[in-house]
Protein backbone atom coordinates (compact mmCIF):
# COMPACT_ATOMS: atom_id res chain seq x y z
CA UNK A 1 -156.59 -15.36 -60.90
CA UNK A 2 -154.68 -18.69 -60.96
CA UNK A 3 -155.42 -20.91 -58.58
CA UNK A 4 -153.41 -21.38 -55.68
CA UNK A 5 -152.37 -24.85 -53.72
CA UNK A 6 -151.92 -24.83 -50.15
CA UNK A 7 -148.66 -26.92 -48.73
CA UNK A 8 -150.91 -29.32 -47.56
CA UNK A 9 -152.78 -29.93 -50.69
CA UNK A 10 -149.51 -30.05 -52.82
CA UNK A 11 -147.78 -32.87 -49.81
CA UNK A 12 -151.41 -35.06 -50.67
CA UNK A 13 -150.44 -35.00 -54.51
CA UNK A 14 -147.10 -36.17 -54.43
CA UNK A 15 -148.52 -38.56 -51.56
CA UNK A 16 -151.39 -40.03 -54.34
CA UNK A 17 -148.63 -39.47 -57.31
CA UNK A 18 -146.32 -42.31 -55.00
CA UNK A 19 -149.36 -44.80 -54.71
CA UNK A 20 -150.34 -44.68 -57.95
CA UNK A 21 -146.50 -45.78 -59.14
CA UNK A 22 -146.32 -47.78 -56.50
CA UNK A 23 -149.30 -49.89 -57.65
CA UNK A 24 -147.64 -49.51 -61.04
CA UNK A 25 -144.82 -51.02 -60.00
CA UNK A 26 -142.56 -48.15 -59.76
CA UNK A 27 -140.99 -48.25 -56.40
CA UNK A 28 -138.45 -46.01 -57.32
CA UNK A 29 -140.68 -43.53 -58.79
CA UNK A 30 -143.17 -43.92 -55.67
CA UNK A 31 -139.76 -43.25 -53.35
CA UNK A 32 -139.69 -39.70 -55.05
CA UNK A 33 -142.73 -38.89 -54.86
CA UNK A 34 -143.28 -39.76 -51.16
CA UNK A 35 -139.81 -37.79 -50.84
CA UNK A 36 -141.59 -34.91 -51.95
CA UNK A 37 -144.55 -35.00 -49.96
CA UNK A 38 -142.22 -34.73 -47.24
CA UNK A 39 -139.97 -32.57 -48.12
CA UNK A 40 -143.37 -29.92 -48.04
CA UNK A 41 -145.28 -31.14 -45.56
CA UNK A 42 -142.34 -32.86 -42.98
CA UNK A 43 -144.98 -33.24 -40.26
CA UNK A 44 -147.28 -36.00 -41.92
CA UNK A 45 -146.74 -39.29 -41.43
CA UNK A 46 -147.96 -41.05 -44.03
CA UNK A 47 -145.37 -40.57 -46.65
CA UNK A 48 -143.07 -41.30 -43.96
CA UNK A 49 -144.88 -44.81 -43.43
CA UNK A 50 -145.42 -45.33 -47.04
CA UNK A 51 -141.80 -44.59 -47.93
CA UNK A 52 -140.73 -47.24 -44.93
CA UNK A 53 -143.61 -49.80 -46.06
CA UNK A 54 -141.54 -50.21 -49.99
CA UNK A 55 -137.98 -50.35 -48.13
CA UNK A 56 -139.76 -53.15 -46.03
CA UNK A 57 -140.41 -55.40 -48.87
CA UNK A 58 -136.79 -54.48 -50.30
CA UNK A 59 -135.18 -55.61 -46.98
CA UNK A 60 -134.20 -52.09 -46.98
CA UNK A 61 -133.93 -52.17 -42.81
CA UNK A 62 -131.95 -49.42 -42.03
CA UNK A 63 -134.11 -47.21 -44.51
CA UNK A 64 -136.86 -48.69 -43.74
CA UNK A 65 -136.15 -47.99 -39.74
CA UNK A 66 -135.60 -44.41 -40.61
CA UNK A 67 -138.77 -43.63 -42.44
CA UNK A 68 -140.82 -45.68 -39.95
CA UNK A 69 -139.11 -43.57 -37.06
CA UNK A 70 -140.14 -40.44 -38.92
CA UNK A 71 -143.42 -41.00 -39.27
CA UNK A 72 -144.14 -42.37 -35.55
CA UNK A 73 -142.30 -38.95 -34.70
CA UNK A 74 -145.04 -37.28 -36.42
CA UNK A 75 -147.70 -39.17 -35.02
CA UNK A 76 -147.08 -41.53 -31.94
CA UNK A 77 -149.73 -43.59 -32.18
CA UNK A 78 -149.60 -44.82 -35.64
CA UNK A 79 -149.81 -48.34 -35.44
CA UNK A 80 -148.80 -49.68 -38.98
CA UNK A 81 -145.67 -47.29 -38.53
CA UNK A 82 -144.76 -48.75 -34.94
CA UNK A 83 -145.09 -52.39 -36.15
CA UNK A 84 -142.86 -51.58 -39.47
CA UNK A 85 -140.88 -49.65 -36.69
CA UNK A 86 -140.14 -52.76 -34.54
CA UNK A 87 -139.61 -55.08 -37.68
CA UNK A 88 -137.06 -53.11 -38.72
CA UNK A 89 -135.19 -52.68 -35.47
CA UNK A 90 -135.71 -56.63 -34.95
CA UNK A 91 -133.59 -57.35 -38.57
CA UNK A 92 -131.05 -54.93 -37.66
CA UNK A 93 -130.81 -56.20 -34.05
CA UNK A 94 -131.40 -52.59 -32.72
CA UNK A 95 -133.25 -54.56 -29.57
CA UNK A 96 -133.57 -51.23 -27.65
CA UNK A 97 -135.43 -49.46 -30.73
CA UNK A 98 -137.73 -52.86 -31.24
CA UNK A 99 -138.82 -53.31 -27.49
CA UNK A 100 -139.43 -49.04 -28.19
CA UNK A 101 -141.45 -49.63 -30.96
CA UNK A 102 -143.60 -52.85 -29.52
CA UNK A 103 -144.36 -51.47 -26.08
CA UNK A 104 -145.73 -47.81 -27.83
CA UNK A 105 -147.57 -50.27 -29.57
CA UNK A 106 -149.50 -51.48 -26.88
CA UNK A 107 -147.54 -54.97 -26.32
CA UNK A 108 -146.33 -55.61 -23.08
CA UNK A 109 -142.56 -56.72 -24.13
CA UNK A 110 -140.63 -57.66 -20.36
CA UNK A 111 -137.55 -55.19 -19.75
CA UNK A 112 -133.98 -56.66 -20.82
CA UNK A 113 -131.16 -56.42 -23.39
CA UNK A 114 -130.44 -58.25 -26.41
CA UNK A 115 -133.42 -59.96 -28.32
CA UNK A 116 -136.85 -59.86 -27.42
CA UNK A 117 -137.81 -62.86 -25.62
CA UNK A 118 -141.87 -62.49 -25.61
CA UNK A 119 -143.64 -65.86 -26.68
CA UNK A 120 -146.75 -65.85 -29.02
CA UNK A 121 -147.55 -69.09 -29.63
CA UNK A 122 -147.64 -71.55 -32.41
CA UNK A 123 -148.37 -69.53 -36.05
CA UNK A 124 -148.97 -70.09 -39.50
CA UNK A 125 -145.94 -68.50 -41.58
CA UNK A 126 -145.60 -68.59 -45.61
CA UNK A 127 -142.38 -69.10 -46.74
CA UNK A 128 -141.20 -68.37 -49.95
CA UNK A 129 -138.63 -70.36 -52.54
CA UNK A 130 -137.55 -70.10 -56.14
CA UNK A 131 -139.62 -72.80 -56.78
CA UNK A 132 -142.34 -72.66 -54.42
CA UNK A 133 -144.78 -71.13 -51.38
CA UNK A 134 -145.63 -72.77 -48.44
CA UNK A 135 -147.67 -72.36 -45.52
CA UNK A 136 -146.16 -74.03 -42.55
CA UNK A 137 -146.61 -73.47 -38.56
CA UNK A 138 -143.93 -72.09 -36.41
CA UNK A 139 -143.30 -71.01 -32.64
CA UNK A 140 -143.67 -67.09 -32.63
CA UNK A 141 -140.82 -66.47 -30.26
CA UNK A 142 -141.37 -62.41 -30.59
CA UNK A 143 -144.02 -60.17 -32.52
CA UNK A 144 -141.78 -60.04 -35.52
CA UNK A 145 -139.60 -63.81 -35.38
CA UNK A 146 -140.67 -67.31 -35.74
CA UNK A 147 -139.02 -70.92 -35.49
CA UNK A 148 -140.05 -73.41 -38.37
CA UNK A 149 -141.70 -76.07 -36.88
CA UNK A 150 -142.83 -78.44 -40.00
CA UNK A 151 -140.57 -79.86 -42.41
CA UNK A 152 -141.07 -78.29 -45.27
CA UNK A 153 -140.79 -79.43 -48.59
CA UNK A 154 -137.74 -78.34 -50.69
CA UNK A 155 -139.38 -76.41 -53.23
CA UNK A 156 -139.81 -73.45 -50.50
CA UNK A 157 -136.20 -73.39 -49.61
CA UNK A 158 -137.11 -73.27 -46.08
CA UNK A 159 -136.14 -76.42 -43.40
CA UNK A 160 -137.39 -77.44 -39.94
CA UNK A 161 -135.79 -75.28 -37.13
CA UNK A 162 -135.01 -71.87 -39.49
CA UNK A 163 -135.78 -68.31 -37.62
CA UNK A 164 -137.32 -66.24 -39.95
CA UNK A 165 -138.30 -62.04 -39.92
CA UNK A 166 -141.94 -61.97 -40.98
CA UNK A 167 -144.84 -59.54 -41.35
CA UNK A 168 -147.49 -58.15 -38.96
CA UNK A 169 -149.66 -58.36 -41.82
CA UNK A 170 -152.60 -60.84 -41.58
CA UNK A 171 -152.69 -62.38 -45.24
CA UNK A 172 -155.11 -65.26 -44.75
CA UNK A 173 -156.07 -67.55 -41.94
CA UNK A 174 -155.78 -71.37 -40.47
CA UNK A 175 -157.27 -73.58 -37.98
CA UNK A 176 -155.64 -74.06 -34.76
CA UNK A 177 -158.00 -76.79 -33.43
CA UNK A 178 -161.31 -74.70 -33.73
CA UNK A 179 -159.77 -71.42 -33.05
CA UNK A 180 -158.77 -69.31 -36.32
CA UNK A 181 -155.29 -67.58 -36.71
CA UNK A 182 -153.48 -65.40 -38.69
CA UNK A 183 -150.80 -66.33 -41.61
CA UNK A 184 -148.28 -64.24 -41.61
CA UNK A 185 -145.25 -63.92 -44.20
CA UNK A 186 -141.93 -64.44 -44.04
CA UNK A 187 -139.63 -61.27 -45.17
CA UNK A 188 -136.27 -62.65 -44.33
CA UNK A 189 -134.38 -65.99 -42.85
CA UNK A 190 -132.61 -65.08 -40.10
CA UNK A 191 -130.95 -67.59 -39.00
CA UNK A 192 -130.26 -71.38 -41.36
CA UNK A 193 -131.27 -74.16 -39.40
CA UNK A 194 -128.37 -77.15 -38.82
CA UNK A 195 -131.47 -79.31 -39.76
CA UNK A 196 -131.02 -80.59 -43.74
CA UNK A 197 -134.50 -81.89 -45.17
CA UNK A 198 -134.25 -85.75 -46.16
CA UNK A 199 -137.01 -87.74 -48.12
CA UNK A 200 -137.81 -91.41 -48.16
CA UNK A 201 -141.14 -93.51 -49.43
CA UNK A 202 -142.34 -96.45 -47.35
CA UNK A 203 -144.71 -98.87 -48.68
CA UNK A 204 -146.16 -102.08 -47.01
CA UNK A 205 -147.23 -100.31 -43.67
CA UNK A 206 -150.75 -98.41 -42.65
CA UNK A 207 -150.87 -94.98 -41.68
CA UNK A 208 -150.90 -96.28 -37.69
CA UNK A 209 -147.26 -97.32 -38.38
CA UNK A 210 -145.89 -94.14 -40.51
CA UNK A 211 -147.21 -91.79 -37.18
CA UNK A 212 -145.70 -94.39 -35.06
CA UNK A 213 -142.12 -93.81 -37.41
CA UNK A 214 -143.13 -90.28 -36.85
CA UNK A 215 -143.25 -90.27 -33.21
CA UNK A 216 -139.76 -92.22 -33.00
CA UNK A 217 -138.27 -89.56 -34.76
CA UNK A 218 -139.34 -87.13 -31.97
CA UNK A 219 -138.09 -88.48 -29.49
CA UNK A 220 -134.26 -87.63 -30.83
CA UNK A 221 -132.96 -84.30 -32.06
CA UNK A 222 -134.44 -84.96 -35.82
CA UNK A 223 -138.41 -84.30 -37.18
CA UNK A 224 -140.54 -86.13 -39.75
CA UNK A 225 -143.73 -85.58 -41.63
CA UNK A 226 -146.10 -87.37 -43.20
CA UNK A 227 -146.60 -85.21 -46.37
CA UNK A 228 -148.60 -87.29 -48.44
CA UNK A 229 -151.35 -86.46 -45.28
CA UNK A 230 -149.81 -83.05 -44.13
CA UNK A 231 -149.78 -81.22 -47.61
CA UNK A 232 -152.43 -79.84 -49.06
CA UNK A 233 -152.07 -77.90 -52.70
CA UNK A 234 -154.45 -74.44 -52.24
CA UNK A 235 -154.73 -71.97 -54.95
CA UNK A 236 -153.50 -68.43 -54.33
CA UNK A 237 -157.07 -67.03 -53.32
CA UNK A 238 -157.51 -69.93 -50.82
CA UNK A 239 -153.84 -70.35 -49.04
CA UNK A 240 -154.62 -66.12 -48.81
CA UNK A 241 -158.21 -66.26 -47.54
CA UNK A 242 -159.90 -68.91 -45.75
CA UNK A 243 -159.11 -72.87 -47.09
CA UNK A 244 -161.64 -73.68 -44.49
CA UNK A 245 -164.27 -71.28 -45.08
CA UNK A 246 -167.57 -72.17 -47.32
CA UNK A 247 -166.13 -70.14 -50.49
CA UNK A 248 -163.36 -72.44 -50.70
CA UNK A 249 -162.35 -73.96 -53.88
CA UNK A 250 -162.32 -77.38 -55.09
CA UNK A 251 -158.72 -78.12 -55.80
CA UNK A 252 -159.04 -82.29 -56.68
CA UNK A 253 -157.25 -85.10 -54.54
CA UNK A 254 -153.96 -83.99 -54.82
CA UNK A 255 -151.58 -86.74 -52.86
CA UNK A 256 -153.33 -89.81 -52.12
CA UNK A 257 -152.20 -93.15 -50.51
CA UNK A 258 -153.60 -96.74 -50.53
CA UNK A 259 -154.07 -98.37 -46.99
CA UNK A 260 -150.61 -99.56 -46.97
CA UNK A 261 -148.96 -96.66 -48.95
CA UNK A 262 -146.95 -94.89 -50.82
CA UNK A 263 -146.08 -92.55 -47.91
CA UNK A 264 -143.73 -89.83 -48.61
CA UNK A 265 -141.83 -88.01 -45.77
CA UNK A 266 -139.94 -85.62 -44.80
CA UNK A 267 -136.87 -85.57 -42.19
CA UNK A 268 -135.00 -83.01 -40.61
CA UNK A 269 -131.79 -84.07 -39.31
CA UNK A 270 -128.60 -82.47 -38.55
CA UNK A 271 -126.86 -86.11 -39.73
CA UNK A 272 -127.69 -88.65 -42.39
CA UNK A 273 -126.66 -91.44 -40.46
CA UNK A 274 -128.56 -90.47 -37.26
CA UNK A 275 -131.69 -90.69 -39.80
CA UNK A 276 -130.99 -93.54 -41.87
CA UNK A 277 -130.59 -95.36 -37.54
CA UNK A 278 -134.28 -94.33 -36.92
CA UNK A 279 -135.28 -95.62 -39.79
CA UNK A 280 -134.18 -98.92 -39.84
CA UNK A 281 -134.73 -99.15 -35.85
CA UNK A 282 -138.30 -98.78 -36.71
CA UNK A 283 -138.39 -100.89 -39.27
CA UNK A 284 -136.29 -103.97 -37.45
CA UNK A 285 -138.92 -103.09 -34.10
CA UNK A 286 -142.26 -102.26 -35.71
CA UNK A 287 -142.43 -103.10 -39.65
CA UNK A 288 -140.17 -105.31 -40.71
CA UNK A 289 -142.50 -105.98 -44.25
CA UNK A 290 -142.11 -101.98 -44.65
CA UNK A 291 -140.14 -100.89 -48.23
CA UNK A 292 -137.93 -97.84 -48.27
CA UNK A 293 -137.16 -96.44 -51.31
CA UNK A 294 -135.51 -93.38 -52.45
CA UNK A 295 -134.35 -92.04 -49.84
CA UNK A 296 -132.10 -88.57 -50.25
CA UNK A 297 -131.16 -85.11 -49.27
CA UNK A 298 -133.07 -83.05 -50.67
CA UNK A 299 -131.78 -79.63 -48.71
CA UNK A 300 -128.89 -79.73 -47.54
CA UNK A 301 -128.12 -78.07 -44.44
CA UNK A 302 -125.40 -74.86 -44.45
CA UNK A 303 -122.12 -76.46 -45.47
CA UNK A 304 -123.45 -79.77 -44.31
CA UNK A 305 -124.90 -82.57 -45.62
């Protein structure tokens, strides 16, 4: 007597059949398969949510919305599918569907139209360049959008001030002060920030005068950063686990100054000129033996700079 498969039991195939291409890197071929599983067994969520979690990392939104919708349909309280839910809605601007999605979550999002306006607090976010990754903090203005709040270096493609879509995801951790939080990656920029991304080299001055520079450039609507102190090269395990932890790795010196430089930094400004005044302000005030050198755009700002 053959043996016979109940709906449920052929739905949990395809479901397994999708993972396993998935991990394979067949997305399409996972798509199918989860497409399968629901087409028997329309009630289960989790091809649903596995189906919305690949059109996620596509920046497949309005796909991605649907599946996620789907499967918190089937099951109300599934919280990987509400978060996915209210990323979605949050980088198609469906504001009504996100505050949905965040409150069945359990967040307590205040009533209003238009984006969410909900405050987290000060995150680590890794953004992500052709050339490189970076880990850099940010002002978590909603569960699912930050504002850059380093300057970050070029390689990344990222400046100071861009709003960025990222994941609910924990993929490793920092120190804030003594308190550890979650990194979180970017999926998407938003919105460009007006800021470009300048560099310059100063020799002849401690590291009291460069925070000093630093400190002058707050005070105006431009940023700076020390990077030769700020950055810190991690391998993948470490920038993904715990850099601070006691399995950390040794990853050498990297960027080192004498007591009176090299200093490389970064500046975010929305003008050259309104850079290049700070600049030699501090140096005519504070540091007149201070050398600049080389200083450039190195990112220019959207059809600026």
């Amino acid at each position: 007597m053959p043996l016979r498969i109940s709906k449920a039991g052929k739905a949990t195939a395809y479901n397994e059949l999708g993972r396993r291409r998935d991990d394979e890197g067949d997305q399409d071929g996972a798509l199918e398969a989860y497409a399968q599983a629901s087409a028997i067994h329309p009630g289960w969520a989790v091809p649903w949510y596995n189906a919305g979690l690949i059109h996620k990392y596509r920046g497949e939104w309005a796909a991605s919305l649907q599946a996620n919708a789907r499967a918190v349909q089937c099951e109300p309280g599934y919280e990987g599918a509400l978060w996915n839910l209210g990323i979605a809605a949050t980088a198609l601007g469906d504001w009504a569907t996100a505050r949905r999605a965040w409150r069945q979550y359990g967040i307590g999002i205040p009533d209003g139209e238009g984006p969410v306006d909900y405050f987290v607090g000060l995150t680590p976010i890794r953004v992500h360049g052709d050339e490189g990754t970076e880990v850099v903090w940010a002002d978590r203005i909603d569960p699912a959008r930050a504002i850059l709040r380093n300057v970050p270096t070029p390689a990344c493609g990222h400046r100071y001030g861009d709003l960025v879509l990222h994941d609910g995801a924990p993929n490793g951790y920092r120190l804030r002060g003594e308190r550890e939080v979650a990194v979180f990656d970017a999926l998407e920029l938003i919105a460009p920030s007006e800021h470009a991304t300048y560099e310059v080299s100063v020799e002849g001055v401690s590291s009291e005068d460069i925070e000093a520079l630093v400190q002058r450039f707050k005070t105006v609507d431009t940023f700076a950063e020390n990077w030769t102190d700020s950055m810190e090269v991690l391998c993948r395990a470490c920038s993904e686990g715990r850099p601070h932890g006691e399995g950390r790795h040794n990853h050498g010196e990297g960027e080192a100054a004498g007591t009176l430089g090299p200093w490389r930094l970064g500046i975010a400004s929305r003008e050259e000129a309104g850079a290049r005044r700070i600049l030699d302000e501090w140096q005519a005030a504070t540091a007149p033996k201070a050398v600049l050198h080389g200083f450039r755009c190195v990112l220019p700002a959207p059809r600026r700079c």
